[in-house]
Protein backbone atom coordinates (compact mmCIF):
# COMPACT_ATOMS: atom_id res chain seq x y z
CA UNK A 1 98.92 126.95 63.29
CA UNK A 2 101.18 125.24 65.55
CA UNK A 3 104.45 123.80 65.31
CA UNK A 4 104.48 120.55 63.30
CA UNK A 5 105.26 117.12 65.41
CA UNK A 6 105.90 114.13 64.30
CA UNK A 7 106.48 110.96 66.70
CA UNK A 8 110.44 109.13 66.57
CA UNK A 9 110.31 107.10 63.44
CA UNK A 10 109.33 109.80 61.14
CA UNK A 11 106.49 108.30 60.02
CA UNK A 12 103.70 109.97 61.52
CA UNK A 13 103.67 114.23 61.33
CA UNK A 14 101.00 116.48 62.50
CA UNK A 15 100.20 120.26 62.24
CA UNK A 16 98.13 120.95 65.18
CA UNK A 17 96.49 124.21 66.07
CA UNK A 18 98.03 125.08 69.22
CA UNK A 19 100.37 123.17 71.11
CA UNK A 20 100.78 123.50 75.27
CA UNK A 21 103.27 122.51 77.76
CA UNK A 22 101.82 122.56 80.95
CA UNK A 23 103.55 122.20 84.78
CA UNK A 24 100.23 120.77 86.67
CA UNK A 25 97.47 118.88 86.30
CA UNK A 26 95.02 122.52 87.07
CA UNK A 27 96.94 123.64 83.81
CA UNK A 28 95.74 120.51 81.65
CA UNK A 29 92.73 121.22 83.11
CA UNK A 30 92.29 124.25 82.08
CA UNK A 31 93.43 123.77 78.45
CA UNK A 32 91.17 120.50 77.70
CA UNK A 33 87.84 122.63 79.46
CA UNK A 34 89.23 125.61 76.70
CA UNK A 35 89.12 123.27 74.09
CA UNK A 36 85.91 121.52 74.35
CA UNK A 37 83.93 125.00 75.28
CA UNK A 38 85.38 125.85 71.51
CA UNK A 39 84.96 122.18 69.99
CA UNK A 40 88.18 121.22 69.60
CA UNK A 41 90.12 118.08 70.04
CA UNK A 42 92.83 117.24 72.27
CA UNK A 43 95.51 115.09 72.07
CA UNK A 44 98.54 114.44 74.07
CA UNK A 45 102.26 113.78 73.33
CA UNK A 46 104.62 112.44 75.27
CA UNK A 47 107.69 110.42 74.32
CA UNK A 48 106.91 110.14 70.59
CA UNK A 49 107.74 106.30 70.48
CA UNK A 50 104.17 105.09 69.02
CA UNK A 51 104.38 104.35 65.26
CA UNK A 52 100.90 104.80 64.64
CA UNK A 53 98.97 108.47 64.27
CA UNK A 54 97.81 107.67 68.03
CA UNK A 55 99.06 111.26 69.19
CA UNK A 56 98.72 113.35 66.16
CA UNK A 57 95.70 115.97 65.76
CA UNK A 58 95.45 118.91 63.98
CA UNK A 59 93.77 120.66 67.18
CA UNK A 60 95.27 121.01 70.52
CA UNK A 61 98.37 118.97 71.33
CA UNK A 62 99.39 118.75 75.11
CA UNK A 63 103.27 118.10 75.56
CA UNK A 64 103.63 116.48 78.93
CA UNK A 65 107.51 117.09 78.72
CA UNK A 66 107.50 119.79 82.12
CA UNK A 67 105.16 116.98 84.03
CA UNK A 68 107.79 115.07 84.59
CA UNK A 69 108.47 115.09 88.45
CA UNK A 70 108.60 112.06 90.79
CA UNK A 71 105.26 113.32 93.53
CA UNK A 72 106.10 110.57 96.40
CA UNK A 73 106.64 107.49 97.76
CA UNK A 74 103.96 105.30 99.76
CA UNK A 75 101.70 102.65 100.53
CA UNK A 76 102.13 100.31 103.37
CA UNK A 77 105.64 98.75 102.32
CA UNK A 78 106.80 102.00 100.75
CA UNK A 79 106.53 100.80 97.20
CA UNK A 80 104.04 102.93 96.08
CA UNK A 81 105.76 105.90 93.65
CA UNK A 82 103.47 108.60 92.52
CA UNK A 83 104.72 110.01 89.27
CA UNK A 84 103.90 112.95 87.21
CA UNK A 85 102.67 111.59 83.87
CA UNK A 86 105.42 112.76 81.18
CA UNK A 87 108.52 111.26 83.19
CA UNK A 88 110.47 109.26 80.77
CA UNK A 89 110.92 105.49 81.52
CA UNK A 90 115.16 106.27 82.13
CA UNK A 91 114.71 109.42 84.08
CA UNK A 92 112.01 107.09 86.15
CA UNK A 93 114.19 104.09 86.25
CA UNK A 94 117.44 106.27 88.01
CA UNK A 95 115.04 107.76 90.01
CA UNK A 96 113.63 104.51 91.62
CA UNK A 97 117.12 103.27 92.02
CA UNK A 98 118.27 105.96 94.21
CA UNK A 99 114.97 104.99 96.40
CA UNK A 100 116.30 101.04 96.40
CA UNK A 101 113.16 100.30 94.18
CA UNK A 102 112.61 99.00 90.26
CA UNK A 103 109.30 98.38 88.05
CA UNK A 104 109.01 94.40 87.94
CA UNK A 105 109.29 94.48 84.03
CA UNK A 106 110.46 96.44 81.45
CA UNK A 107 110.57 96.53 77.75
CA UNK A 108 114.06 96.98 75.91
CA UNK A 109 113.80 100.71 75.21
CA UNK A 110 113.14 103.39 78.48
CA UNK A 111 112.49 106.93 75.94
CA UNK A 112 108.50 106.24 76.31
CA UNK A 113 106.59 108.87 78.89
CA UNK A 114 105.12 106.74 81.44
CA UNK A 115 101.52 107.87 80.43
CA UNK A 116 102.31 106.60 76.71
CA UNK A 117 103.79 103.36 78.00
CA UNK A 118 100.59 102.41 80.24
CA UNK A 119 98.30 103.64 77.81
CA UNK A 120 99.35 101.56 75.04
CA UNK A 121 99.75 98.47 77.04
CA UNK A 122 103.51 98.41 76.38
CA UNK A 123 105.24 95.55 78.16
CA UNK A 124 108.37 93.61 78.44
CA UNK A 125 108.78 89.41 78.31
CA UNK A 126 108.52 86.74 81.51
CA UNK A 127 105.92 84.49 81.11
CA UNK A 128 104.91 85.46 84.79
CA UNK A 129 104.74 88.61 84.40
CA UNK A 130 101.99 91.52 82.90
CA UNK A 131 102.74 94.67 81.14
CA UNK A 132 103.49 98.23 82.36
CA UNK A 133 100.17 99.13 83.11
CA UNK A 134 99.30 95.82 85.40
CA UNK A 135 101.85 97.97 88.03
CA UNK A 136 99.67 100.97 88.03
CA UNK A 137 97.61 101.09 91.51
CA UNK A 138 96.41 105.19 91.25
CA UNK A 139 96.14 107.74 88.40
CA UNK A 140 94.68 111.11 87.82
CA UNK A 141 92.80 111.78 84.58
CA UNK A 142 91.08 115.18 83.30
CA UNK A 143 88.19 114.04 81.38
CA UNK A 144 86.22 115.37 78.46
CA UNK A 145 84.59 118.55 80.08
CA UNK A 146 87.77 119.50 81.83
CA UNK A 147 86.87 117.86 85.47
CA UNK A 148 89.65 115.76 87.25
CA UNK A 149 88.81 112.48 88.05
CA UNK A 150 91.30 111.04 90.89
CA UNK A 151 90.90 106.72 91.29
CA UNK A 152 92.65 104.62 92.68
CA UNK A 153 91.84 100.94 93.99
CA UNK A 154 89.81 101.91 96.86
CA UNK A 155 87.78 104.96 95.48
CA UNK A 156 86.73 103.16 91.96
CA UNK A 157 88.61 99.94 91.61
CA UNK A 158 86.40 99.43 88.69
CA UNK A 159 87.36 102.54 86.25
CA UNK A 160 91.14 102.15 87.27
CA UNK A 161 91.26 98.44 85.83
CA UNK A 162 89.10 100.09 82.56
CA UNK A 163 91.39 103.00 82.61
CA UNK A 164 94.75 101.88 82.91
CA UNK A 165 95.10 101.12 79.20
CA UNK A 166 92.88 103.88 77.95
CA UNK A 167 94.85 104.94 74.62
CA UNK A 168 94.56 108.33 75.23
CA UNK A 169 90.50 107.75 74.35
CA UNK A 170 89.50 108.23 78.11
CA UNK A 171 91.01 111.54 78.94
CA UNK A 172 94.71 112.94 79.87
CA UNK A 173 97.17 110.96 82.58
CA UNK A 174 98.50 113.38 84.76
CA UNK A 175 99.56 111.48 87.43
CA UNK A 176 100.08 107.99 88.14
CA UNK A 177 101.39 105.62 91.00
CA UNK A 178 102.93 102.75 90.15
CA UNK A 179 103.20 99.59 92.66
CA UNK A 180 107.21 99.17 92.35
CA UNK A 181 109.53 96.38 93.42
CA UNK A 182 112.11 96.24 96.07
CA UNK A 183 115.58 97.11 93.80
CA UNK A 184 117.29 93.91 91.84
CA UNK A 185 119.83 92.67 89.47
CA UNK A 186 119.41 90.56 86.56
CA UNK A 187 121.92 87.55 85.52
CA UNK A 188 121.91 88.24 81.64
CA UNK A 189 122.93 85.11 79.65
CA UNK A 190 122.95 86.01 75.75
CA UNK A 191 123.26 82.82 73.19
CA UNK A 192 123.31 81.63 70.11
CA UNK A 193 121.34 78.88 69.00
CA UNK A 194 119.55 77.00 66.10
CA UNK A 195 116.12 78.52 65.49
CA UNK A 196 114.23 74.79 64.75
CA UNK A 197 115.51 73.65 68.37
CA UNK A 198 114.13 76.57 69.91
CA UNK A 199 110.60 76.72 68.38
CA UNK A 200 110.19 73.06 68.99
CA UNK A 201 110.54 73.46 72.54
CA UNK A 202 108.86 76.71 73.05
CA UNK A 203 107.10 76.12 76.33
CA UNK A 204 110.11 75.13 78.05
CA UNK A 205 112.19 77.94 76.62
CA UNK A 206 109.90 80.60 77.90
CA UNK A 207 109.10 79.45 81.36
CA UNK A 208 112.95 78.82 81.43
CA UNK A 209 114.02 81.44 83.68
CA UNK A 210 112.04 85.14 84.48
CA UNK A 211 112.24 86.97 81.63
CA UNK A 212 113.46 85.30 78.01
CA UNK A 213 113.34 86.43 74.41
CA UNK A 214 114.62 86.04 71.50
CA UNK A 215 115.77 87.15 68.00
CA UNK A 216 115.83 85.57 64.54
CA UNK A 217 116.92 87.15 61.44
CA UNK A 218 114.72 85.60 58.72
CA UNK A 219 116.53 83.53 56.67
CA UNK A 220 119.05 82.94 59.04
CA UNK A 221 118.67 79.26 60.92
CA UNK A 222 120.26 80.10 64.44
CA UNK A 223 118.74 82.97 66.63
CA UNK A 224 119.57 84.94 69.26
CA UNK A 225 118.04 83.80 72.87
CA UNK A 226 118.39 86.14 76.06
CA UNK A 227 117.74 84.66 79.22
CA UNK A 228 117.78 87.35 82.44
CA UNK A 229 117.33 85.58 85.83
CA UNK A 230 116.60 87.99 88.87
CA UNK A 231 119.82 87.65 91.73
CA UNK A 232 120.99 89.04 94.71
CA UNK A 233 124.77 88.70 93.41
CA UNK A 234 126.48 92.16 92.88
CA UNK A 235 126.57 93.62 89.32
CA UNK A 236 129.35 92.33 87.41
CA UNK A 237 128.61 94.89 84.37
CA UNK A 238 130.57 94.57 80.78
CA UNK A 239 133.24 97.51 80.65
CA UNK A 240 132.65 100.59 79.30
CA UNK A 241 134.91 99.54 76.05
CA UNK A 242 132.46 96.53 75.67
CA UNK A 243 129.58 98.19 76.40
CA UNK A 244 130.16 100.85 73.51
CA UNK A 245 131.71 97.97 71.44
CA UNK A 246 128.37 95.75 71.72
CA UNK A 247 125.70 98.76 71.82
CA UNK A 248 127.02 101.60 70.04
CA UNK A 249 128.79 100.28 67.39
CA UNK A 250 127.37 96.88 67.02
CA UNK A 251 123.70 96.96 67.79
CA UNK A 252 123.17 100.74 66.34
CA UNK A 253 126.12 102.06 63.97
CA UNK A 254 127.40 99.15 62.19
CA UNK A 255 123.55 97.71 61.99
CA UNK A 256 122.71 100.98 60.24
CA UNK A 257 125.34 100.76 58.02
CA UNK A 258 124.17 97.38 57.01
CA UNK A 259 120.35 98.39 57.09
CA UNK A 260 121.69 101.12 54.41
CA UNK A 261 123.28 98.48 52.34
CA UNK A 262 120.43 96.36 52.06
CA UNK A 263 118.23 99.34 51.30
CA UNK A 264 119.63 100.13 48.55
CA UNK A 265 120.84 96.62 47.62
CA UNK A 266 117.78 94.57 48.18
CA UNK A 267 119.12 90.97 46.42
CA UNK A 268 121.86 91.41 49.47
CA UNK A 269 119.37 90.41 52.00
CA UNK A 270 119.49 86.94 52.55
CA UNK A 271 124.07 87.29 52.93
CA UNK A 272 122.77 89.96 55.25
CA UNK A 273 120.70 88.04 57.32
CA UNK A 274 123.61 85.83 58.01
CA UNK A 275 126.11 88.32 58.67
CA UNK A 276 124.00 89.87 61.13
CA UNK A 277 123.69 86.63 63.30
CA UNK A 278 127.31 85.74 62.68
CA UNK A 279 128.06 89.02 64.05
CA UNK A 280 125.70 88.55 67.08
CA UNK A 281 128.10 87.54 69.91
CA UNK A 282 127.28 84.93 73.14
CA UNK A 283 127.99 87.05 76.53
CA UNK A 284 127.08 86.71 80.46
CA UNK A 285 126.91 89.74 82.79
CA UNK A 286 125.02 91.24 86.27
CA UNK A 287 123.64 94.49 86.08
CA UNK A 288 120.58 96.52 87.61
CA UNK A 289 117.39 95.22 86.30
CA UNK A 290 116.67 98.51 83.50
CA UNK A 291 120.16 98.49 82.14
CA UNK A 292 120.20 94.73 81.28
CA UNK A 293 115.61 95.42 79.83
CA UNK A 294 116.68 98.49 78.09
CA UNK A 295 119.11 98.85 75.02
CA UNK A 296 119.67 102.36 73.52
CA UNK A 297 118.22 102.40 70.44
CA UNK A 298 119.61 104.73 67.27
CA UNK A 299 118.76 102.71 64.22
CA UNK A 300 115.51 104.01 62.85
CA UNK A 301 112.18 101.51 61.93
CA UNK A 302 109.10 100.92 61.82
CA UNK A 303 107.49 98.16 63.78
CA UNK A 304 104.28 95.65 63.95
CA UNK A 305 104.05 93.43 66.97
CA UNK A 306 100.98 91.14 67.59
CA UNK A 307 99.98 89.36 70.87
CA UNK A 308 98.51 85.83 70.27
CA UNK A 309 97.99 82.86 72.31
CA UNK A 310 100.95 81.60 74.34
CA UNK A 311 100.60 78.57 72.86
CA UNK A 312 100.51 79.33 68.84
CA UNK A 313 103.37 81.49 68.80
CA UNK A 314 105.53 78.18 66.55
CA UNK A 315 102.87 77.81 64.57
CA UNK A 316 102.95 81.28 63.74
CA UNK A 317 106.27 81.50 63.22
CA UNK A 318 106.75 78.63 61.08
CA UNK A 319 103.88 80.32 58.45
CA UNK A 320 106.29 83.95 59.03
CA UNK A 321 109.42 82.48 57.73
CA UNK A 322 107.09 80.54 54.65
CA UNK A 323 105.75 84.59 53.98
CA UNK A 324 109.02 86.30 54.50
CA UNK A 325 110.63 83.38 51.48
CA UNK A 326 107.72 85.14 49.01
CA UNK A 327 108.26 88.79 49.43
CA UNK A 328 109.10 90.95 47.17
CA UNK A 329 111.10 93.16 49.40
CA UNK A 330 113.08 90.94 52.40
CA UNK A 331 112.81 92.70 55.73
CA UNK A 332 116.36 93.67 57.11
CA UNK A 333 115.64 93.72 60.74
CA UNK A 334 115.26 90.31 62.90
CA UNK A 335 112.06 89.51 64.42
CA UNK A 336 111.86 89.63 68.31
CA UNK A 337 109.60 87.03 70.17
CA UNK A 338 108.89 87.47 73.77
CA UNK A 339 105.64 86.40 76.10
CA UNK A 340 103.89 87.75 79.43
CA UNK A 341 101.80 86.86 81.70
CA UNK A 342 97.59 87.53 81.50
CA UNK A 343 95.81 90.28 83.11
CA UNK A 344 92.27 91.71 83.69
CA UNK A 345 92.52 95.23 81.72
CA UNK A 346 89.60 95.68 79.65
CA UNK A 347 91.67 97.00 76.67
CA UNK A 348 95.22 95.36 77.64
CA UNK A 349 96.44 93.23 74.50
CA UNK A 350 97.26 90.23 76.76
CA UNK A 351 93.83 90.77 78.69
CA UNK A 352 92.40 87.76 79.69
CA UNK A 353 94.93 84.93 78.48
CA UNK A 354 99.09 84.39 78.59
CA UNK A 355 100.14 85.60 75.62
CA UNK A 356 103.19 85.29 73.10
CA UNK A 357 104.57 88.03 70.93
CA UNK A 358 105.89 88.43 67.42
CA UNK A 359 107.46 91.57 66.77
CA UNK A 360 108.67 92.40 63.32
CA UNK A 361 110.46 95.59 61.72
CA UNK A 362 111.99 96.99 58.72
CA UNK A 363 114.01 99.69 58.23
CA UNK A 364 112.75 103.40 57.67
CA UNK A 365 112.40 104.02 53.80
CA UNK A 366 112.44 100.12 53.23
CA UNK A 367 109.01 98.46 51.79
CA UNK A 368 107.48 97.31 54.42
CA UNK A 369 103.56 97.04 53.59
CA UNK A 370 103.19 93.81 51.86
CA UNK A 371 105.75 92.61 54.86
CA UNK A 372 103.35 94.10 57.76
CA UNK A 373 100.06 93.04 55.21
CA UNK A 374 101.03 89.82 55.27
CA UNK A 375 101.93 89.01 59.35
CA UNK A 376 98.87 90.52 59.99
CA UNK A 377 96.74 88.05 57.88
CA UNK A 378 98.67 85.51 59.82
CA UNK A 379 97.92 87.03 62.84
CA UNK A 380 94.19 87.32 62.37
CA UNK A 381 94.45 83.53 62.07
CA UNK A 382 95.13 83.44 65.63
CA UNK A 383 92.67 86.27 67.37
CA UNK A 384 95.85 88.10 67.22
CA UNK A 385 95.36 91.81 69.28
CA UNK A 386 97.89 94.19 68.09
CA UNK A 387 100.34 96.56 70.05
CA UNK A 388 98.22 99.79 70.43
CA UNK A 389 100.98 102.08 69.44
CA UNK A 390 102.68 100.01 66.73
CA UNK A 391 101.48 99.71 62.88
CA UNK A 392 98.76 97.46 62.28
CA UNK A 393 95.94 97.78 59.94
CA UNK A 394 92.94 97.36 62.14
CA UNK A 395 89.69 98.24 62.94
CA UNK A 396 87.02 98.62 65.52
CA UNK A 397 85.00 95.85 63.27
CA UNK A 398 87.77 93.82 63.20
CA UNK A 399 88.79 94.10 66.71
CA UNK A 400 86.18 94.12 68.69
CA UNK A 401 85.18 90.65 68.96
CA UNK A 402 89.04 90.16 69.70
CA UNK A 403 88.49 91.82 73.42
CA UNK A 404 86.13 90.22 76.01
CA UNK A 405 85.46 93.65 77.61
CA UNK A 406 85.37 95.94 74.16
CA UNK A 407 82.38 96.92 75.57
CA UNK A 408 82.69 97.71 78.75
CA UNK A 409 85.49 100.12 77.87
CA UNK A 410 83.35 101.68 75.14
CA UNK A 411 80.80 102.59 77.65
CA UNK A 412 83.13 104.00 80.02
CA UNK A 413 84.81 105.88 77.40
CA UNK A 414 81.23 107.37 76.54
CA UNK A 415 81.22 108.27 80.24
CA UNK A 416 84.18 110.06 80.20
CA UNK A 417 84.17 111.73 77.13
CA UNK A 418 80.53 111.94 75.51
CA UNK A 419 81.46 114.71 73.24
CA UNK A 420 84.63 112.99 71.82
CA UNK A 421 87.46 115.65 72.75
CA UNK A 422 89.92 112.96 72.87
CA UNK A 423 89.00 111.34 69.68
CA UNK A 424 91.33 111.85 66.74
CA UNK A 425 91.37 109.55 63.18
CA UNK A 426 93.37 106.52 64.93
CA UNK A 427 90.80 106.38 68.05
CA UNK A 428 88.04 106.49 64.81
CA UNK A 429 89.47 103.60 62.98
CA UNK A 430 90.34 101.47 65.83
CA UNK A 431 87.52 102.19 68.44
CA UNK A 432 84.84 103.95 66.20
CA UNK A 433 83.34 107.08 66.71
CA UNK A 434 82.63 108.09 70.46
């Protein structure tokens, strides 16, 4: 028996049978053609950020933590950066830096692999812009039998667009290339502001500037709103005192001490709703582009996030705050709304229309299922496609009238991997059986 994983929040553990680290994509190779010779499944890990069983197996686990080199740089402007699969988003991020290049979008942690990130269609917020994987122009994938499969845009345009959100169902990322961005800085603007005025002009808000979201405590009536705007000015970065003071102790320890409190104190809730957005403070700074996305990230949770229509994201919320008054348990962390653009990705979450997202949390050892239970009804008002890697309660007959191409991806998954050495008991439940 191997050694037992389980993924960041502590809510999904596995005991697998044998557990590999391998340096090369021949390696992976080797160990996935080993595996199905013997009948075994695979599955891989990388950054342990999903909080659904999406990784876990109790047969072989790949670590891609030693494929985590940066290959090259290319294509015709030189934005092209091939990747080994298990970088980390903030290794990745310093690296392009140092190369005067960014990824146009980001999401507000960077501890994800880049293989988990794509795969699970994680994004970021800008109403004009797609998720991680919409940047991905290349990959490498070993397959069900073993065999590599190398595509890229001009070899098999077709299985690339399938394949770059393949939730680990299609094979193992090795490799990817990512179609980067020349280097930028982002004009951060953080606010406070009543909740009522911003859902009533939702449209506007979002298309504001590039990249907006924001964040609203239930039963609080004002809300957080963060508005980045892409500049050539030079960084003007908070200080080192206010940077610890705002996301150390603020955002992470003093959050966690309150998270604690209303743990254990549950009728505290709704005074601690408002002293979290009193203590929420309004600041302006210019920074490079991942360190105003990303946020470190210490306070433990669990998460749900949904992507519906651009365009029914109040409605939505107005029902959310209606749920939230009738719980039994009040959720302690605010919910985060953000929006992206549409893409083409058979399996993407924002495939095929602009979409807006609800995010909401609660804090590890809190109640959360009649919380989650209940968003998600709400959600399935609205043909709402949840986060592959975040908790939802789904299933392949529930979602699969939700995707215009579930098809198409379940045939090229039966291409890839007939025998089902990538399945495990999420890819059951949410895709069915191979």
């Amino acid at each position: 028996m191997g050694v037992a994983t389980r993924n960041w929040a502590g809510n999904q553990r596995c005991a697998p049978a044998s557990v590999h680290e391998p340096v090369s994509t021949d390696e992976v190779a080797s160990v996935v053609s080993a595996a199905a010779a013997e009948g075994r499944r695979v599955k891989v890990v990388g950054g342990g950020h999903s909080f659904t069983d999406i990784a876990m197996t109790d047969g072989t686990l790949i670590s891609l933590d030693s494929m985590d080199r940066v290959i090259g740089v290319g294509g015709a402007e030189g934005f092209d950066v091939s990747v080994q699969a298990g970088i980390r988003l903030g290794a990745l991020n310093d690296a392009l830096a140092v190369r005067g290049l960014a990824l146009p979008n980001l999401g507000d942690i960077d501890r994800q692999s880049i293989a988990g990130a794509i795969s699970t269609a994680t994004h970021g917020t800008g109403a004009g812009h797609g998720n991680l994987a919409t940047t991905v122009v290349a990959m490498t994938l070993v397959v069900g039998d073993g065999s590599v499969r190398r595509i890229d845009e001009d070899t098999d345009p077709e299985l690339l667009r399938v394949a770059r959100v393949g939730l680990g169902a299609l094979g193992v990322v090795t490799e990817v290339t990512l179609r980067c961005v020349p280097a930028f800085n982002l004009h951060a603007v953080e606010t406070i502001e009543p909740l009522v005025d911003v859902v009533a002009d939702f449209g506007r808000v979002m298309h504001g500037t590039d990249h907006v979201e924001f964040y609203w405590m239930p039963g609080a009536r004002r809300c957080q709103v963060k508005r980045n705007t892409r500049t050539s000015a030079e960084a003007d970065p908070p200080s080192r005192a206010s940077y610890v003071k705002d996301k150390w102790i603020g955002e992470n320890l003093a959050f966690g001490a309150v998270c604690r409190v209303g743990r254990r104190f549950p009728a505290a809730a709704p005074r601690i709703a408002k002293l979290i957005m009193t203590g929420a403070s309004e600041r302006e700074l210019i920074d490079r582009s991942d360190r105003v996305f990303c946020s470190p990230r210490r306070v433990r949770f669990l998460e749900m996030e949904y992507g519906v229509p651009f365009d029914a994201v109040p409605d939505a919320l107005g029902r959310i705050a209606a749920l939230v008054e009738s719980l039994p348990f009040p959720p302690l962390f605010p919910i985060e709304v953000r929006a992206s653009a549409g893409d083409d990705i058979a399996l993407s979450t924002a495939n095929g229309r602009a979409s807006g997202w609800i995010a909401i949390h609660q804090y590890v050892g809190a109640p959360h299922e009649a919380y989650f239970q209940g968003v998600e009804n709400i959600m399935n008002d609205y043909n709402g496609r949840p986060h592959w890697g975040k908790l939802h309660f789904q299933s392949s007959a529930t979602l699969a009238h939700r995707y215009l191409e579930w098809d198409v991806f379940q045939r090229t998954r039966r291409e890839l991997d007939p025998a089902g050495t990538f399945a495990n008991a999420y890819t059951d439940r949410v895709l069915g059986p191979v």
